[in-house]
Protein backbone atom coordinates (compact mmCIF):
# COMPACT_ATOMS: atom_id res chain seq x y z
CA UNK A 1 0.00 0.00 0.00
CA UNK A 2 1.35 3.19 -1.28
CA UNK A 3 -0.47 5.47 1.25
CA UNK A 4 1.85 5.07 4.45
CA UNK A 5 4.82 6.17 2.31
CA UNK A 6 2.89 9.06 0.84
CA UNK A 7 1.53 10.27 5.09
CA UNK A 8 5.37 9.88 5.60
CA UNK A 9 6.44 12.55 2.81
CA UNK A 10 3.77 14.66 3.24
CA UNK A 11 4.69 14.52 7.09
CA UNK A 12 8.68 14.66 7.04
CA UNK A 13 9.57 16.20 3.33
CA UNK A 14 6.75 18.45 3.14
CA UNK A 15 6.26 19.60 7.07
CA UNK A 16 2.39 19.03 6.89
CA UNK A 17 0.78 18.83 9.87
CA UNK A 18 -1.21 15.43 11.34
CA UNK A 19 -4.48 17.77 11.34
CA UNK A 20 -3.56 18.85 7.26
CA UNK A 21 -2.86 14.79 6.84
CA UNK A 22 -6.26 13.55 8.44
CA UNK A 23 -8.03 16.15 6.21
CA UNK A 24 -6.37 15.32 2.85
CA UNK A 25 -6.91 11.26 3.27
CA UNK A 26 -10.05 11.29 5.06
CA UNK A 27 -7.91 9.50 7.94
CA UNK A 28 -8.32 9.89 11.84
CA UNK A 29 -5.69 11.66 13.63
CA UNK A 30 -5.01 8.63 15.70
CA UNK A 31 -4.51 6.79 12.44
CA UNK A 32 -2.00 8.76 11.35
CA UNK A 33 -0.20 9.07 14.23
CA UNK A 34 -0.25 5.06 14.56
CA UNK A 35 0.89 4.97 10.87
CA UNK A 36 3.58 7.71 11.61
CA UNK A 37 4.96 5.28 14.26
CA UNK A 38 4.94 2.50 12.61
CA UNK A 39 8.59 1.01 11.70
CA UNK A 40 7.22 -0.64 8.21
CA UNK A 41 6.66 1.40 4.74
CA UNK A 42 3.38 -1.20 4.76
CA UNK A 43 0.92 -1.58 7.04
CA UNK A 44 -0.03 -4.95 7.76
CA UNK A 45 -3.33 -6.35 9.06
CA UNK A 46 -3.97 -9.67 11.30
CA UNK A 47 -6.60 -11.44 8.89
CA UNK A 48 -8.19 -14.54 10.81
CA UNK A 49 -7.73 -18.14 10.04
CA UNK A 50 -11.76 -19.08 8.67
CA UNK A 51 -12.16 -22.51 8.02
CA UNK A 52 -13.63 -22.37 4.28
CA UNK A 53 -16.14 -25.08 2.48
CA UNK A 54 -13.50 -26.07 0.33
CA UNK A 55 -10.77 -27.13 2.67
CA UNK A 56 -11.95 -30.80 3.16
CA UNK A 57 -12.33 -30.56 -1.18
CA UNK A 58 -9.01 -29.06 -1.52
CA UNK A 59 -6.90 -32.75 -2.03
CA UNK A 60 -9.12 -34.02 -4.26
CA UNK A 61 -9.42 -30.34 -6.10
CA UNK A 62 -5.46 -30.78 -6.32
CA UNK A 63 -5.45 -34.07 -8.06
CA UNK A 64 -8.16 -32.89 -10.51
CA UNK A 65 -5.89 -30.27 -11.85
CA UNK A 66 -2.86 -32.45 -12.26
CA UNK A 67 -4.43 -34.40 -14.08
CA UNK A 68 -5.93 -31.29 -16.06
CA UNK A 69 -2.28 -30.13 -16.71
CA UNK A 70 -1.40 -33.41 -18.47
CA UNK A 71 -4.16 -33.35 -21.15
CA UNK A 72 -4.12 -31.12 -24.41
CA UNK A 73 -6.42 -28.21 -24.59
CA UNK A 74 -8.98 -29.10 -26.23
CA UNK A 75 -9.52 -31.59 -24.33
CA UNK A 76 -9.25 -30.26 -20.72
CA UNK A 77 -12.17 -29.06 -18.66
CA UNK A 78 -13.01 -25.98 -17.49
CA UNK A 79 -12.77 -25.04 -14.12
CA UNK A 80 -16.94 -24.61 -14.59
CA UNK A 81 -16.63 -28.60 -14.85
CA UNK A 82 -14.55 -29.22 -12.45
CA UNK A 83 -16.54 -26.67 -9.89
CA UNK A 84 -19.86 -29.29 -10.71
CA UNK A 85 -17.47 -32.72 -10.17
CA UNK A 86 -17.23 -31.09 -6.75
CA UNK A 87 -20.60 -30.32 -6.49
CA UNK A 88 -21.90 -34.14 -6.91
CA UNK A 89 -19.08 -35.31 -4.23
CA UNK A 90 -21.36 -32.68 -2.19
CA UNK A 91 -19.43 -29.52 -2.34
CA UNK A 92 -21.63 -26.55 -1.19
CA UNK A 93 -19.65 -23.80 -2.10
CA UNK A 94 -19.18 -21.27 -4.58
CA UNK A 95 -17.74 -21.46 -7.81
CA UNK A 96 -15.67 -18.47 -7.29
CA UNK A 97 -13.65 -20.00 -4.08
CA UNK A 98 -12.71 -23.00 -6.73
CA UNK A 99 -11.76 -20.24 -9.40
CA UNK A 100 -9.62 -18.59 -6.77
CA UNK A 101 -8.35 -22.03 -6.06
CA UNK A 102 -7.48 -22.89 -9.32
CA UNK A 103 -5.52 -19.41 -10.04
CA UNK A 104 -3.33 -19.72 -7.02
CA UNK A 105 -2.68 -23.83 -7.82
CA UNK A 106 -1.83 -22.31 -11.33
CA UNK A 107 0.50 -19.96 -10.15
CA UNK A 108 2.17 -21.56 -7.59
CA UNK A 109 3.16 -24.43 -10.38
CA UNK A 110 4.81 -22.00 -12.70
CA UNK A 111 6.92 -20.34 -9.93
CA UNK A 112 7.92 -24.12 -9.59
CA UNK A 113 8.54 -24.63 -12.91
CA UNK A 114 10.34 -21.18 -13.25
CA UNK A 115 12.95 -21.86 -10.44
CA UNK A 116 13.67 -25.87 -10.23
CA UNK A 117 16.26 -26.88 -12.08
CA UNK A 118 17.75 -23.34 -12.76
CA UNK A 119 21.61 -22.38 -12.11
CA UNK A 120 24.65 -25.27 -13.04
CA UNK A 121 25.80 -27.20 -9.86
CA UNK A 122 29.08 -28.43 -10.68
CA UNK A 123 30.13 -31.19 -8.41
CA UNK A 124 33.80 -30.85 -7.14
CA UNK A 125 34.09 -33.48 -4.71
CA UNK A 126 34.26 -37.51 -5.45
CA UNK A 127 34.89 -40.99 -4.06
CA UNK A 128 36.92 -43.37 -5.54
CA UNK A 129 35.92 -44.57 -8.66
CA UNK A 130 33.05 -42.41 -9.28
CA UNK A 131 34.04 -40.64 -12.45
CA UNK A 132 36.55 -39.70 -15.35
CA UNK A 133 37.21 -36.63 -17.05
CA UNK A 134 37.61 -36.31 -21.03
CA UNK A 135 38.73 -34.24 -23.31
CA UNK A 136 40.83 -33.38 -26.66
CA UNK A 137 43.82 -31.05 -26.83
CA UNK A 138 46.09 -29.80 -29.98
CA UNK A 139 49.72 -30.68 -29.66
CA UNK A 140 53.00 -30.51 -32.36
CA UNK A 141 55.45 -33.06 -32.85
CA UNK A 142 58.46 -33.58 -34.44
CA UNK A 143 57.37 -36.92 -36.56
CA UNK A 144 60.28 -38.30 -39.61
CA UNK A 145 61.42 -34.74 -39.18
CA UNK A 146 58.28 -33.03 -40.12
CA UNK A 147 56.30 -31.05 -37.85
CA UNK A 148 53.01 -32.94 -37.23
CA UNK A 149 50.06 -31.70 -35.74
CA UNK A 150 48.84 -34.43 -33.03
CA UNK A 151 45.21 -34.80 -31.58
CA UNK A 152 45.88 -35.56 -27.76
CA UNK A 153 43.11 -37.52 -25.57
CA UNK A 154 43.29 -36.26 -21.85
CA UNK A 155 41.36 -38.93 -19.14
CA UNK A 156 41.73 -38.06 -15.71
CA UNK A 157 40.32 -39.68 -13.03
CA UNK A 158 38.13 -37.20 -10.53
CA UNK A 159 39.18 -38.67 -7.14
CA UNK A 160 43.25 -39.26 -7.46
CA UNK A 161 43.71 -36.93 -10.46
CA UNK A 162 45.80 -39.80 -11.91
CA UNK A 163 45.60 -39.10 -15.48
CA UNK A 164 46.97 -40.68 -19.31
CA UNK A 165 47.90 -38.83 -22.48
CA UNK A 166 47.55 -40.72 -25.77
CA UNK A 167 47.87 -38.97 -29.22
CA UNK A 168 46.10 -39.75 -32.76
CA UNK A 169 46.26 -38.30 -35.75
CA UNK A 170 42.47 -37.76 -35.97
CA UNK A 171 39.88 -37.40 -33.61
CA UNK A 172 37.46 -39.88 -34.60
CA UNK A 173 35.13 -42.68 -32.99
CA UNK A 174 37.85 -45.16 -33.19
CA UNK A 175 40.59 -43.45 -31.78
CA UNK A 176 38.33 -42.01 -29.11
CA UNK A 177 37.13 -45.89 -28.58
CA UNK A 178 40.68 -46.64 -28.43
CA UNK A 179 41.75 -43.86 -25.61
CA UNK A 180 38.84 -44.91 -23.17
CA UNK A 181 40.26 -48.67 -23.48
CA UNK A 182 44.02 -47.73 -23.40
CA UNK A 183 43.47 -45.61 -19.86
CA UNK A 184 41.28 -47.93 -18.35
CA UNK A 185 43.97 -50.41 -18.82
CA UNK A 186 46.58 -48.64 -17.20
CA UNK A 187 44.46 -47.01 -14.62
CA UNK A 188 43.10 -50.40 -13.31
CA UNK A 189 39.57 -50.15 -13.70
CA UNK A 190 36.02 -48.42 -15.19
CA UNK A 191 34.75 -45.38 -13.33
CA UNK A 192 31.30 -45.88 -12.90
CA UNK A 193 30.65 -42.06 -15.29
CA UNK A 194 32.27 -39.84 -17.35
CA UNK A 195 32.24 -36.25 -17.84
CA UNK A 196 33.31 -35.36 -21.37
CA UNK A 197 33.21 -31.79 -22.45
CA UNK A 198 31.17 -30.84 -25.89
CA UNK A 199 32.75 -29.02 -28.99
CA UNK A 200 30.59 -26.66 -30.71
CA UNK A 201 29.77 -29.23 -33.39
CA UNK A 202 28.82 -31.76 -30.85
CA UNK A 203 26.82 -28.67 -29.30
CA UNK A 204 24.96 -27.88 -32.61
CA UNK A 205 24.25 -31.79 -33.04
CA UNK A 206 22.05 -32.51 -30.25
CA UNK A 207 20.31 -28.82 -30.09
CA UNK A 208 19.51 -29.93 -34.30
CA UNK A 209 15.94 -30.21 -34.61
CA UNK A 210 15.86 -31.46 -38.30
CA UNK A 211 13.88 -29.20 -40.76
CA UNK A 212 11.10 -29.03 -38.06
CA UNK A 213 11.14 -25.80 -36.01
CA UNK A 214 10.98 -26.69 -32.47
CA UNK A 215 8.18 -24.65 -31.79
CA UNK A 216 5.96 -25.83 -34.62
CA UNK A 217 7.08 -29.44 -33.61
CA UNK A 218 6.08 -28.57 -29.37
CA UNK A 219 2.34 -27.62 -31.06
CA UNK A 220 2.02 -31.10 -33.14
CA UNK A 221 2.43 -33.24 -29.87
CA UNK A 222 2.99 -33.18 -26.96
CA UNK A 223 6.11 -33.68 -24.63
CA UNK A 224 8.21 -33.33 -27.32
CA UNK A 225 12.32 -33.21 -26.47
CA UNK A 226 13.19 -33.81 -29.67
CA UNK A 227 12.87 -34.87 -33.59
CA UNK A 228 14.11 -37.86 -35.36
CA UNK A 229 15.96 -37.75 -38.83
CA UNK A 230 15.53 -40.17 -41.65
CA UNK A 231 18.27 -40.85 -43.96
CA UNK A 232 16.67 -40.30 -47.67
CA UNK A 233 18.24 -42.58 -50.66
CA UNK A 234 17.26 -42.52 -54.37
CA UNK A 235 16.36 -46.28 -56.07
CA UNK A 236 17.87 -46.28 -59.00
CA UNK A 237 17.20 -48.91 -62.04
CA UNK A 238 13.55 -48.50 -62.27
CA UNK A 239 11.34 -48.69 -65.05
CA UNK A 240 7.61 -48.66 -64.38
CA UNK A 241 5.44 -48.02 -67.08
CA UNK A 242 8.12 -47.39 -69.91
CA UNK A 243 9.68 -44.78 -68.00
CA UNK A 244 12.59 -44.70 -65.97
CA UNK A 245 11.64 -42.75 -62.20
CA UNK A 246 14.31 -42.04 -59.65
CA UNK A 247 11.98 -43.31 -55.98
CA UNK A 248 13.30 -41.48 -53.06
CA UNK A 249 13.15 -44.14 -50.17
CA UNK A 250 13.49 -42.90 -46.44
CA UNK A 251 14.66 -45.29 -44.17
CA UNK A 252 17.47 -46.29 -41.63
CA UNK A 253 18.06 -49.78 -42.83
CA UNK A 254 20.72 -50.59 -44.36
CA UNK A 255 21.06 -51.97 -47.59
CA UNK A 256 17.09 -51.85 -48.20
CA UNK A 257 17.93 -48.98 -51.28
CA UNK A 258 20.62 -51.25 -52.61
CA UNK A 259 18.00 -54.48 -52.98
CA UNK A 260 15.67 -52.14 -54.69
CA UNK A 261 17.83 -50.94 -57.32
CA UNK A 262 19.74 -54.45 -57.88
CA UNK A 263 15.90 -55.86 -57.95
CA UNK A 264 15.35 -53.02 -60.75
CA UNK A 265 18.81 -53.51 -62.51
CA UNK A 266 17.04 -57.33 -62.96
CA UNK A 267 14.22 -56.80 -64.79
CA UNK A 268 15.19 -53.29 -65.97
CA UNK A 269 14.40 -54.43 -70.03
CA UNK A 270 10.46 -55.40 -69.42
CA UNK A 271 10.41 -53.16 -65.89
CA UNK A 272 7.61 -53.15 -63.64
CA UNK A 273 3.91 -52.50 -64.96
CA UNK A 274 1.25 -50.79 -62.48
CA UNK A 275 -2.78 -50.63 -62.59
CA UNK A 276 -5.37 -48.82 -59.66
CA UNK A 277 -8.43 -50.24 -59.42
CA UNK A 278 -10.41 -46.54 -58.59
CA UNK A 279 -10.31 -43.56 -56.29
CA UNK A 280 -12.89 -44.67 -54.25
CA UNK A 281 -12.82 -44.07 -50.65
CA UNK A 282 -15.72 -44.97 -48.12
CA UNK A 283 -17.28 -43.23 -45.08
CA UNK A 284 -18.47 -44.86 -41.90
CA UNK A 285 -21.80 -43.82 -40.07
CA UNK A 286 -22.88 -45.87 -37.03
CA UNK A 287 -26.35 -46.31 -36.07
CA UNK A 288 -27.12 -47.88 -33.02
CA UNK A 289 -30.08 -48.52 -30.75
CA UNK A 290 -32.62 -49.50 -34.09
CA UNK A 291 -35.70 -50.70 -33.07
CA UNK A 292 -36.36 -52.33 -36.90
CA UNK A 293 -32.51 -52.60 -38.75
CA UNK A 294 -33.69 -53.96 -42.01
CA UNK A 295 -36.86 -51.42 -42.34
CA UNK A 296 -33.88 -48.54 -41.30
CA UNK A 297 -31.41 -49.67 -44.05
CA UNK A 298 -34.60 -49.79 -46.61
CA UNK A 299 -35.00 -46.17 -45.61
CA UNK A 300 -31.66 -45.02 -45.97
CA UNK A 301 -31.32 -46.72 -49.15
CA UNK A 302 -34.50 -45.46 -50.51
CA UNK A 303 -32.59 -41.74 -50.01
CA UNK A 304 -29.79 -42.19 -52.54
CA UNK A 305 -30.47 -39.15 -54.30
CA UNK A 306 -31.31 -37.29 -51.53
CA UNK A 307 -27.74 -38.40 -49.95
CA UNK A 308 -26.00 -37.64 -52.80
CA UNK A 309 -26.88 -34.15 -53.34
CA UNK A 310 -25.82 -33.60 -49.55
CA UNK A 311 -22.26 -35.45 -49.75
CA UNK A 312 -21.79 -33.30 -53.46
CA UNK A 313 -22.45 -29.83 -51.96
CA UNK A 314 -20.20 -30.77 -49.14
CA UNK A 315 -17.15 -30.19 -52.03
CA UNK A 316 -17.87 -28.79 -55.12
CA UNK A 317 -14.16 -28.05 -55.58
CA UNK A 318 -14.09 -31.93 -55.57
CA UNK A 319 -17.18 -32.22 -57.87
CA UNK A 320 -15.57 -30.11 -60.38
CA UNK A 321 -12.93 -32.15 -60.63
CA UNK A 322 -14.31 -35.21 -61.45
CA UNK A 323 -15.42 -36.86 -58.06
CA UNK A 324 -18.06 -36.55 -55.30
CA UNK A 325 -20.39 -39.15 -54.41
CA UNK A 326 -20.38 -42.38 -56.22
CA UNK A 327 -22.82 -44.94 -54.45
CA UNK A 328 -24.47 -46.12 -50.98
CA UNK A 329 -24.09 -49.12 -49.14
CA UNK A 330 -26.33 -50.19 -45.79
CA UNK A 331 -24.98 -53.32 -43.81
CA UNK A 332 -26.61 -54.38 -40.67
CA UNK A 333 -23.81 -56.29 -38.22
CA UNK A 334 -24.90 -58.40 -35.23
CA UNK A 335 -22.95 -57.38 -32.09
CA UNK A 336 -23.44 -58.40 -28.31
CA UNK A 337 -25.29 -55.21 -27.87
CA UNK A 338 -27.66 -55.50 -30.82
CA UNK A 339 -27.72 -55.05 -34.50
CA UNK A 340 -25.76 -51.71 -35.74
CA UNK A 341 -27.20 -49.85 -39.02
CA UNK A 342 -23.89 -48.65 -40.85
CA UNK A 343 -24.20 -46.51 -43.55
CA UNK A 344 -21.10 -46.77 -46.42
CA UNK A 345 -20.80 -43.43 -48.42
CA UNK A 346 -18.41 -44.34 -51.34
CA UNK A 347 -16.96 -41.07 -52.39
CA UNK A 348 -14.71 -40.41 -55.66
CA UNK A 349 -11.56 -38.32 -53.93
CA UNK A 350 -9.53 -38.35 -57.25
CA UNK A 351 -6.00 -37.84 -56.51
CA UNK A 352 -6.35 -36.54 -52.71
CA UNK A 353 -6.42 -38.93 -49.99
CA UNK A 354 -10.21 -38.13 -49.08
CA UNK A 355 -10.10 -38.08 -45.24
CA UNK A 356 -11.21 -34.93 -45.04
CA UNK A 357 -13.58 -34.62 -47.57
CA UNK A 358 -15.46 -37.86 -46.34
CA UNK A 359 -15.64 -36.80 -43.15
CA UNK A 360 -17.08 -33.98 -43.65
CA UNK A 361 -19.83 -35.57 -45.61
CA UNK A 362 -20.74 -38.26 -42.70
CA UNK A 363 -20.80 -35.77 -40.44
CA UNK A 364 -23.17 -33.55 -42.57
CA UNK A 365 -25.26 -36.91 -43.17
CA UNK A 366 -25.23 -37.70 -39.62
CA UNK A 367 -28.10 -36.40 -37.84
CA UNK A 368 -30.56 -37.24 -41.13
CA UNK A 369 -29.28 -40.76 -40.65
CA UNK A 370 -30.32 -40.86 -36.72
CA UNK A 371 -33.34 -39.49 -37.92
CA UNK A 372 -34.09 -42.23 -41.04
CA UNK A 373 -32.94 -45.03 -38.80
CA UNK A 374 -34.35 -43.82 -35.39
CA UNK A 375 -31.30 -45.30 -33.66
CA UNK A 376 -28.07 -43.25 -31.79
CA UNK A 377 -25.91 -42.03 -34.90
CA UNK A 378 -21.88 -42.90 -32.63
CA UNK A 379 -19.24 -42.81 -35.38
CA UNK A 380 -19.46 -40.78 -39.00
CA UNK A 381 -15.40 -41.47 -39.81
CA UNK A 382 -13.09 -42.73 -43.10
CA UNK A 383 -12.64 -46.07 -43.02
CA UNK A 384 -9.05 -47.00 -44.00
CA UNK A 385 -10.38 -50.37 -45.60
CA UNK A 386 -9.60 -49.13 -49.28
CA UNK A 387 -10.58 -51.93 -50.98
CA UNK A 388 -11.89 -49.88 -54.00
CA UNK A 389 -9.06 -48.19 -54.11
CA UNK A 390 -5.99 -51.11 -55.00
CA UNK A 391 -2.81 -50.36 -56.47
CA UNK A 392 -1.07 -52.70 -57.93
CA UNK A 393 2.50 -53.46 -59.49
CA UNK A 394 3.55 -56.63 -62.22
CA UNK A 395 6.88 -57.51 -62.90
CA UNK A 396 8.71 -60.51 -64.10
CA UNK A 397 12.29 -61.63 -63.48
CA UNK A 398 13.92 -64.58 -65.10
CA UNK A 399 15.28 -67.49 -62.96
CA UNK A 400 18.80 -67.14 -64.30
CA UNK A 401 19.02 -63.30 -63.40
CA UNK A 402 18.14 -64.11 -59.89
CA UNK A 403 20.61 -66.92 -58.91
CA UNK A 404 18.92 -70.03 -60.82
CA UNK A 405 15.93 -72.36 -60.25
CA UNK A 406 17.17 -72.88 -56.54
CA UNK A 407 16.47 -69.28 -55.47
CA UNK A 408 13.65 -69.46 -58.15
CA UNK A 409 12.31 -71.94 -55.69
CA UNK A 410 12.71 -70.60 -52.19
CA UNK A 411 10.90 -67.18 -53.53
CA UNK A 412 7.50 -69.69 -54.39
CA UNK A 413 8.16 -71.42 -51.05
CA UNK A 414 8.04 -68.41 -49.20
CA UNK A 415 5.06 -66.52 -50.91
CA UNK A 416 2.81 -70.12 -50.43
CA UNK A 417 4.29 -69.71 -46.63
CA UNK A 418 2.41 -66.07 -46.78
CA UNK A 419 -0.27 -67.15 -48.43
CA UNK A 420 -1.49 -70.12 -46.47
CA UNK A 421 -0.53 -68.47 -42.70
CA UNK A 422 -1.75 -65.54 -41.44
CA UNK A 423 1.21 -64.85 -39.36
CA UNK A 424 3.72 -65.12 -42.21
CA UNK A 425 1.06 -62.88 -43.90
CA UNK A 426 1.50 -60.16 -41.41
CA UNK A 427 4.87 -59.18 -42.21
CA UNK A 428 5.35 -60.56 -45.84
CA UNK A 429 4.86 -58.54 -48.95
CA UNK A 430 1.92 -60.48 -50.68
CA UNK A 431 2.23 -61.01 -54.32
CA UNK A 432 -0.41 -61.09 -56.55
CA UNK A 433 0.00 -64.15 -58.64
CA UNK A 434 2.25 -66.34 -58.04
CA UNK A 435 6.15 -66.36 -59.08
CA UNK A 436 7.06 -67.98 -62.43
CA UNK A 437 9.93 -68.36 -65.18
């Protein structure tokens, strides 16, 4: 409070009296005398200890919020919400003592979160075997009579200061390998830790975040610490439809791009020959709760037009371009809990994916459905069965360019393996027809 310090200059810098002083603020005389007296710039005022409605709440209040702090926001509640959870444990107060709550919770986790773990605490004391120091240092040497410029590796150990030298030419992983083993030898043993200092290169390699700024990449997920990078190889030796393509591959496997392009080199003269079945992509919407399924599906199916028209004014962009809405399916499917209507939408996406566009059409179609079926409309969602919408690749190698009939053989063996057993199917690239000479 600012007013004690302004009585004081009025009182000492500007020789008003306590009768002027009382006037100006509206103050008693005895007030300002007490205030004059006082050895604080602040007054302070006893405020009693009231037992409030929300103390016996106030633990399980706590808990709510941490584990309010842990979800994304769009999908945490609002202290309105969490104000009526209280209510049905029987919580008679007022929303505003939760709000107030809440703000001081709030703010007494970011002053937390502000000072932990802030400031370096370098430790400077050790037991035996505890830790190493590493490091690199520049020297010159005299080598064949040249002057040679010598990459030294320093390991000291923390407790007796006992330390080795050993030089390289280079400072890579082997030599660095080679300096850890070389002092641990002559010092005896394998500190439990290290501490290695970082060059700036080192530095700039674990603070690289890729292409993806860490910002942008904090907003995509959450708890992010990092980003992962992909090493991206071109497949050479392809010819798929008559035309040679250069397929950028992204993987961390080695020698995956080097099978693709010998596999191309192979059968480079009749190359590989594709075909797609469509561009047809299908939307689920889930009735439930349907008094009569087959009269409901009759009704829905009876609405084709009708259905239609909605999904194509959902995207005209995508009408104009040749898709939209393409046909209706209706299949009932017996479950524990009764039979569900679901409604198919088979949608024309052309060259996008479609998730978006379908979805937006089941969820436009979704309340008309509930209303056609007279059932609980749950999920109106893509379904990634895309079994209109099948690409496919042909190619033929000859036995001889593969390693003869032997290896001719073990390629049928394996694809009848996948084709007979579901768990060789699972992880084994299925193949049309089968292999041949």
């Amino acid at each position: 409070m600012e007013l004690l310090s302004v009585i004081r200059r009025w009182h000492h810098r500007d020789r008003c009296s306590i009768r002027e002083i009382s006037r100006r603020t509206g103050l008693s005389r005895n007030t300002v005398r007490k205030y004059m007296r006082a050895e604080s710039v602040e007054p302070r005022f006893h405020v009693p200890d009231r037992p409030s409605k929300l103390d016996s709440y106030a633990n399980k209040l706590t808990a709510m919020l941490r584990v309010e702090v842990g979800k994304s926001r769009k999908h945490k509640r609002t202290v309105k919400q969490l104000h009526a959870d209280l209510v049905t444990l029987g919580y008679e107060g007022s929303y505003n003592r939760v709000a107030a709550f809440a703000r001081d919770w709030k703010a007494t986790r970011l002053r937390e979160q502000q000072t932990s773990g802030r400031g370096a605490f370098v430790l400077l004391a050790f037991v035996p075997g505890e830790a190493f120091q590493f490091d690199w240092s520049e020297d010159w040497a005299i080598i064949a009579g040249e002057r040679t410029k010598l990459q030294v590796a320093h390991v000291k150990l923390s407790y007796s200061r006992a330390f080795t030298l050993r030089a390289y030419p280079l400072q890579t992983h082997e030599m660095l390998f080679d300096a850890h083993n070389h002092a641990f030898r002559v010092l005896g043993g394998v500190p439990r830790r290290g501490i290695a200092g970082l060059d700036a290169a080192q530095v700039a390699h674990l603070a690289d975040m890729g292409n993806l700024d860490p910002a942008l990449a904090d907003k995509l997920i959450e708890n992010v610490v990092a980003t992962m990078n992909i090493p991206v190889g071109i497949a050479t030796n392809m010819k798929i439809d008559g035309e040679d393509v250069l397929i950028p591959m992204a993987t961390e496997e080695s020698s995956v791009v080097a099978a693709v392009c010998n596999a191309g080199r192979q059968n480079y003269d009749t190359g590989f020959v594709t075909s797609v079945s469509g561009t047809l992509m299908i939307a689920q919407v889930q009735a439930v709760e349907v008094r009569d399924p087959q009269a409901a599906r009759l009704r829905v199916l009876e609405r084709r037009e009708e259905i239609k028209a909605a999904c194509d004014a959902c995207d005209p962009v995508l009408v104009g371009l040749g898709g939209g809405f393409r046909d209706l399916e209706v299949r009932l499917i017996d479950t524990p809990s009764g039979t569900m209507v679901v409604t198919h939408l088979i949608v024309d996406t052309r060259d996008a994916m479609g998730a978006n566009a379908v979805n937006t059409m089941a969820e436009k179609l979704a309340p008309a459905i509930a209303q056609w079926t007279g059932g609980r409309v749950y999920l109106r969602i893509l379904s990634n069965l895309a079994d209109r919408r099948l690409a496919r690749a042909h190619a033929v190698w000859k036995s001889a360019d593969i390693g003869g009939e032997a290896v001719r053989d073990g390629i049928i063996s394996a694809y009848q393996f996948a084709a007979y057993d579901p768990y060789r199917a699972a992880t084994h690239i299925r193949m049309r027809d089968q292999p041949r000479d």
